[in-house]
N, C-alpha and C. Protein backbone atom coordinates (compact mmCIF):
# COMPACT_ATOMS: atom_id res chain seq x y z
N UNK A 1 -19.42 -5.44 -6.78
CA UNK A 1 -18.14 -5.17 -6.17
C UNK A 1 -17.13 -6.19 -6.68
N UNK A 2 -15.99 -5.65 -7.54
CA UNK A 2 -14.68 -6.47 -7.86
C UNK A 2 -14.37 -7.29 -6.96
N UNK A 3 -13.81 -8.55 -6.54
CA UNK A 3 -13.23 -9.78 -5.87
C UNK A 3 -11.60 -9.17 -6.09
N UNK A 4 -11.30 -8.95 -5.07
CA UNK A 4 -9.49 -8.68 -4.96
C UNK A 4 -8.82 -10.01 -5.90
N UNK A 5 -8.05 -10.38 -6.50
CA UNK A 5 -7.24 -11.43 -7.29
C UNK A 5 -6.19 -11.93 -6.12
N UNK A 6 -6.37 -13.20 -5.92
CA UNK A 6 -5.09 -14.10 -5.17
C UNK A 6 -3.63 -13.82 -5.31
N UNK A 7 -3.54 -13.02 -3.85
CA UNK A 7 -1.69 -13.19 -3.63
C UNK A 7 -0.83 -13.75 -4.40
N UNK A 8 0.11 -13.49 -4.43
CA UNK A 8 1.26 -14.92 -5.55
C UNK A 8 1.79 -15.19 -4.24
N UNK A 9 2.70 -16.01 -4.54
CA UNK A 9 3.49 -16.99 -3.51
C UNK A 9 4.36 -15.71 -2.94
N UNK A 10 4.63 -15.05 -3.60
CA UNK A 10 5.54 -14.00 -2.67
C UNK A 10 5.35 -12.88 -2.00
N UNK A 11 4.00 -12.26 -2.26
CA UNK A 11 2.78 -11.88 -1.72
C UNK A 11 2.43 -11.92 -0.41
N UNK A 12 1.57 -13.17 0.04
CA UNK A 12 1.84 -14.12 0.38
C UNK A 12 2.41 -13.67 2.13
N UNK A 13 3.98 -14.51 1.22
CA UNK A 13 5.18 -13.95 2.02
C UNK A 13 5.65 -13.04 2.31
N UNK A 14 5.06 -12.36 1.69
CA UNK A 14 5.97 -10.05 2.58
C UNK A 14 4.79 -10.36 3.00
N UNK A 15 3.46 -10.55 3.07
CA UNK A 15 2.69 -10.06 3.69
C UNK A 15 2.63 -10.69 5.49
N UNK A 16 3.60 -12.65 5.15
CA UNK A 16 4.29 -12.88 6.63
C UNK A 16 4.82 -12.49 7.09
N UNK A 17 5.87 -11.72 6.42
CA UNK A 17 6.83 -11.14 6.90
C UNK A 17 5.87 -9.80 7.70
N UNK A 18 5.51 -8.88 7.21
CA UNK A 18 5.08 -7.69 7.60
C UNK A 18 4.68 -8.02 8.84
N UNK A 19 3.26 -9.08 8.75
CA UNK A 19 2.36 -9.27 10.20
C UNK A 19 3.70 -10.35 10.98
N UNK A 20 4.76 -10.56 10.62
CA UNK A 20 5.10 -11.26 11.86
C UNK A 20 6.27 -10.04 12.58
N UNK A 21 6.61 -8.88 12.05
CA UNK A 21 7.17 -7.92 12.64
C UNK A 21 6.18 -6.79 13.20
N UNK A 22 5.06 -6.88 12.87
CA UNK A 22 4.23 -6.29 13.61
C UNK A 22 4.02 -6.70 14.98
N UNK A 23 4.45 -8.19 14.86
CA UNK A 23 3.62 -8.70 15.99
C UNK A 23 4.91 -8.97 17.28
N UNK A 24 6.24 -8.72 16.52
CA UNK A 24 7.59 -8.52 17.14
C UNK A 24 7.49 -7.17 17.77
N UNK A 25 7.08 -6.33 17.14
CA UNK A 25 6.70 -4.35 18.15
C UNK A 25 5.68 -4.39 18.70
N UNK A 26 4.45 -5.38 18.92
CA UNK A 26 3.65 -5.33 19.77
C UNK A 26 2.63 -4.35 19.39
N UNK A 27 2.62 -4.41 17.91
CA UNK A 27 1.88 -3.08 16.98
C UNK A 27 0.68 -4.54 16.11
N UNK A 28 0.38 -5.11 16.95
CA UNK A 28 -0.96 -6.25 15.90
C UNK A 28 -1.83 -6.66 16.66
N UNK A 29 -2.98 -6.65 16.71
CA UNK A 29 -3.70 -6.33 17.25
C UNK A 29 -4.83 -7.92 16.94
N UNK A 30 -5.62 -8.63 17.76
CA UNK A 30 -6.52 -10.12 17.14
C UNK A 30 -7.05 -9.26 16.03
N UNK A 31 -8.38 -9.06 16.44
CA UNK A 31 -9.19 -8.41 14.97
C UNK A 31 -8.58 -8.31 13.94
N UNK A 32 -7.78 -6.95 13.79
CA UNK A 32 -6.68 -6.80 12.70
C UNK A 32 -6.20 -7.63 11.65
N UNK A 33 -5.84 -8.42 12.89
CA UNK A 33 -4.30 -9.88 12.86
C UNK A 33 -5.39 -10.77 11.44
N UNK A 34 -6.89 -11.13 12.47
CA UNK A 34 -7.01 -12.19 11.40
C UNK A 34 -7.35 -11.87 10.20
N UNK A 35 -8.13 -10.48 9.99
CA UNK A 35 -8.29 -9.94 8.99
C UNK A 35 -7.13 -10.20 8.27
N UNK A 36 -5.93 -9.93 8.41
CA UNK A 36 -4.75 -9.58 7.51
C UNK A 36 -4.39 -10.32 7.19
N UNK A 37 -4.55 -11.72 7.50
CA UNK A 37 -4.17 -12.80 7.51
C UNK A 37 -4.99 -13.75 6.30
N UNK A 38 -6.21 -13.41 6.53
CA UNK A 38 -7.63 -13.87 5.66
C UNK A 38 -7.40 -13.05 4.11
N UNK A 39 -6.83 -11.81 4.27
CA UNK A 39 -6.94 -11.26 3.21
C UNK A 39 -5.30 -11.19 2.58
N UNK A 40 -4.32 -11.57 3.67
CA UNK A 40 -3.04 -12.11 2.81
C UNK A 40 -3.24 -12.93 1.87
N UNK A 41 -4.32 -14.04 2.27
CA UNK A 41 -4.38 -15.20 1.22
C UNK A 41 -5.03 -14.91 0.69
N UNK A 42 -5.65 -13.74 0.28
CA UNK A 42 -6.84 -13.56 -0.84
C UNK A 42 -8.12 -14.53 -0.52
N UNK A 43 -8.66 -14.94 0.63
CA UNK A 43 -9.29 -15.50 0.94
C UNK A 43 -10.92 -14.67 1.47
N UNK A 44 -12.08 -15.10 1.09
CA UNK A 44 -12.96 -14.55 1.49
C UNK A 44 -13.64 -14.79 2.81
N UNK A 45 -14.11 -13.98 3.71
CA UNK A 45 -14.38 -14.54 5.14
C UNK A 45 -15.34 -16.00 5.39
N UNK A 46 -15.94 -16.19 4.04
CA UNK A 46 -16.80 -17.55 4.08
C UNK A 46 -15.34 -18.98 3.96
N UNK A 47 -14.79 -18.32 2.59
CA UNK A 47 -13.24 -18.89 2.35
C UNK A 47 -12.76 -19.82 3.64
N UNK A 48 -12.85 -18.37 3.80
CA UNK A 48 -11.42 -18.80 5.19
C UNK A 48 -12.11 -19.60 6.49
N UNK A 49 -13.11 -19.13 6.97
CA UNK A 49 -14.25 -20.23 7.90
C UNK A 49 -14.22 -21.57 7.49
N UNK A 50 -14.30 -21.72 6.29
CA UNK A 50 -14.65 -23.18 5.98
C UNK A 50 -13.16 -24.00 5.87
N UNK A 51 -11.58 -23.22 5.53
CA UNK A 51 -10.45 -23.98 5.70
C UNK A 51 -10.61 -23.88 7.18
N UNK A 52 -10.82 -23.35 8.11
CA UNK A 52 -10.46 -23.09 9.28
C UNK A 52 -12.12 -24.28 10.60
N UNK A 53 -13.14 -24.93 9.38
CA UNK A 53 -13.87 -25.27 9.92
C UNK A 53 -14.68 -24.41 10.96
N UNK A 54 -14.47 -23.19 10.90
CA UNK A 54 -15.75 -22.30 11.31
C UNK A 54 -16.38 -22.04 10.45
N UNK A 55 -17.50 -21.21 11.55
CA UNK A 55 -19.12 -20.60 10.27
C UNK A 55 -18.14 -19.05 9.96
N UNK A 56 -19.28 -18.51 9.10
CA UNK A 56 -18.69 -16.95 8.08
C UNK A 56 -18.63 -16.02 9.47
N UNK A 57 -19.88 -16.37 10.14
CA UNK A 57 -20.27 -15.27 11.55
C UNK A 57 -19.18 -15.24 12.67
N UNK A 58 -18.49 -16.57 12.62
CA UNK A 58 -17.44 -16.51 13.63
C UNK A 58 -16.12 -15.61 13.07
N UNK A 59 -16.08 -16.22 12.09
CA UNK A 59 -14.56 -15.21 11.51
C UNK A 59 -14.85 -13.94 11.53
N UNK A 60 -16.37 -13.34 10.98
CA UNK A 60 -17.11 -11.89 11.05
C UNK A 60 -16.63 -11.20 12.26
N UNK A 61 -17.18 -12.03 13.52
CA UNK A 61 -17.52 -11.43 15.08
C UNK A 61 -15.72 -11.45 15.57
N UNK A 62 -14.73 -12.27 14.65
CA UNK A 62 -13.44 -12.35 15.38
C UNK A 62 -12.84 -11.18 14.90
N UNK A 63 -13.29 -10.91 13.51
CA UNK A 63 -12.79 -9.42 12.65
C UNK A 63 -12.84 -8.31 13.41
N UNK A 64 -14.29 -8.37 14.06
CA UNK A 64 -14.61 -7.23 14.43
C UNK A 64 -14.44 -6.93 16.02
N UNK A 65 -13.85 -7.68 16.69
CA UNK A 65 -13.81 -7.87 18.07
C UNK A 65 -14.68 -8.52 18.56
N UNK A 66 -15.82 -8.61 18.38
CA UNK A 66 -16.88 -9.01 19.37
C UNK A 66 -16.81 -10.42 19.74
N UNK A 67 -16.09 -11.17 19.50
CA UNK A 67 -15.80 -12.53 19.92
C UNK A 67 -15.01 -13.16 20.42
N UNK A 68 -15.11 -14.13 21.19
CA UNK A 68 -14.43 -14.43 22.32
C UNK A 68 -14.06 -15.75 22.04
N UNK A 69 -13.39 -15.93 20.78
CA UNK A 69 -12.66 -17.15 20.24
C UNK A 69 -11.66 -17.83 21.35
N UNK A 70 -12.11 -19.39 21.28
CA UNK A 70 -11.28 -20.36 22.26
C UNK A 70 -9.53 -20.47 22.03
N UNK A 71 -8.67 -20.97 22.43
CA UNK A 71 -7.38 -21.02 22.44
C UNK A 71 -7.45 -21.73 21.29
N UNK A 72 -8.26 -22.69 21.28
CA UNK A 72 -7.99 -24.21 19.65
C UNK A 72 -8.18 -22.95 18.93
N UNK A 73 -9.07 -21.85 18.24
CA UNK A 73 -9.66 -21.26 17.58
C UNK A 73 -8.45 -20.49 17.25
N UNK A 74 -7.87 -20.02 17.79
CA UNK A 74 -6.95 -19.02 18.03
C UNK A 74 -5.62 -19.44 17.28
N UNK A 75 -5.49 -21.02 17.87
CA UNK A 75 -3.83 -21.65 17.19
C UNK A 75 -4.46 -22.03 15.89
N UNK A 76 -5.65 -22.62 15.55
CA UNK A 76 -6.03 -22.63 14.09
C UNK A 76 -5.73 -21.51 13.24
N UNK A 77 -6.06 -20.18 13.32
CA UNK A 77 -6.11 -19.06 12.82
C UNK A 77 -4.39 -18.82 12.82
N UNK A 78 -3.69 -19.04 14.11
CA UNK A 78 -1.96 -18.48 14.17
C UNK A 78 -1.26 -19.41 13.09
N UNK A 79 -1.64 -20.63 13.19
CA UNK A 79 -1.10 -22.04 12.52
C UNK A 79 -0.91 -21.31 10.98
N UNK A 80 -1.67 -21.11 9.98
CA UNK A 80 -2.47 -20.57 9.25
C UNK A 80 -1.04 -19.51 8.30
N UNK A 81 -0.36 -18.76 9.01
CA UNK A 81 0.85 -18.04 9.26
C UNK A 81 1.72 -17.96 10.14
N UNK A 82 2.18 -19.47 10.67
CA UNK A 82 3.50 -19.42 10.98
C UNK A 82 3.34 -19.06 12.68
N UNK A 83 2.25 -18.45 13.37
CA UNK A 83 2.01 -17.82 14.60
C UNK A 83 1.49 -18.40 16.04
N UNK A 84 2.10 -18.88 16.74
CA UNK A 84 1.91 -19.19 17.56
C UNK A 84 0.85 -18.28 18.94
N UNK A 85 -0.27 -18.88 19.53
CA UNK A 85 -0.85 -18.06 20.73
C UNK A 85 0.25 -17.65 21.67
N UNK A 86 0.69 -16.76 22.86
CA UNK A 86 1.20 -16.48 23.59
C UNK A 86 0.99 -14.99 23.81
N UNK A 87 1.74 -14.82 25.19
CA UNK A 87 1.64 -13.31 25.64
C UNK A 87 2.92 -12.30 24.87
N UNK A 88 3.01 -11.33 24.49
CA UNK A 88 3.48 -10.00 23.62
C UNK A 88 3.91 -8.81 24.78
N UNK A 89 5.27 -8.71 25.70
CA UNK A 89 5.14 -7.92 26.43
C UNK A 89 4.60 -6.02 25.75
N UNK A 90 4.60 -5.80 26.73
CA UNK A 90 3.75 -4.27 26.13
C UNK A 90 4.74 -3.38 26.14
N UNK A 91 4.65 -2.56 25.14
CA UNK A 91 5.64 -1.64 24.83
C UNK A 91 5.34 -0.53 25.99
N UNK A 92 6.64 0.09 26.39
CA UNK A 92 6.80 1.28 27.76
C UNK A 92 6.49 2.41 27.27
């Protein structure tokens, strides 16, 4: 299986831009979020665990929902792109 090739710097950046207006309509979702985030940077899920000082299984189980990542865990991953933890009122 081909390895996707690293974002450029501007890349990158539409791809902040995109997930941070997603996350302005209340249309982004955790799982999603970090995925998109991991793979903005062209980063592989082992990649990105080890800048982020987690194991591959944690970023895996955060991808996929099944994990119940701490608040530190959470602003590590937001930090990452600009994103702060907080509440997102819900669209009517």
């Amino acid at each position: 299986m081909a390895r996707w090739k690293k974002p450029t710097k501007e890349e990158i950046l539409e791809n902040r831009r995109t997930l941070a207006e997603r996350a302005r309509n209340g249309d982004l979702r955790l799982p999603e979020a970090v995925a998109e985030i991991r793979k903005g940077f062209g980063l592989t899920q082992d990649e990105f665990a080890r800048t982020l000082s987690l194991t591959r299984r944690q970023v895996a189980e955060i991808e996929a929902g099944t994990a119940n990542p701490t608040l530190e865990t959470l602003a590590k991953i937001g930090r990452l792109f600009g994103f702060g933890v907080g509440f997102v009122p819900k669209a009517q």
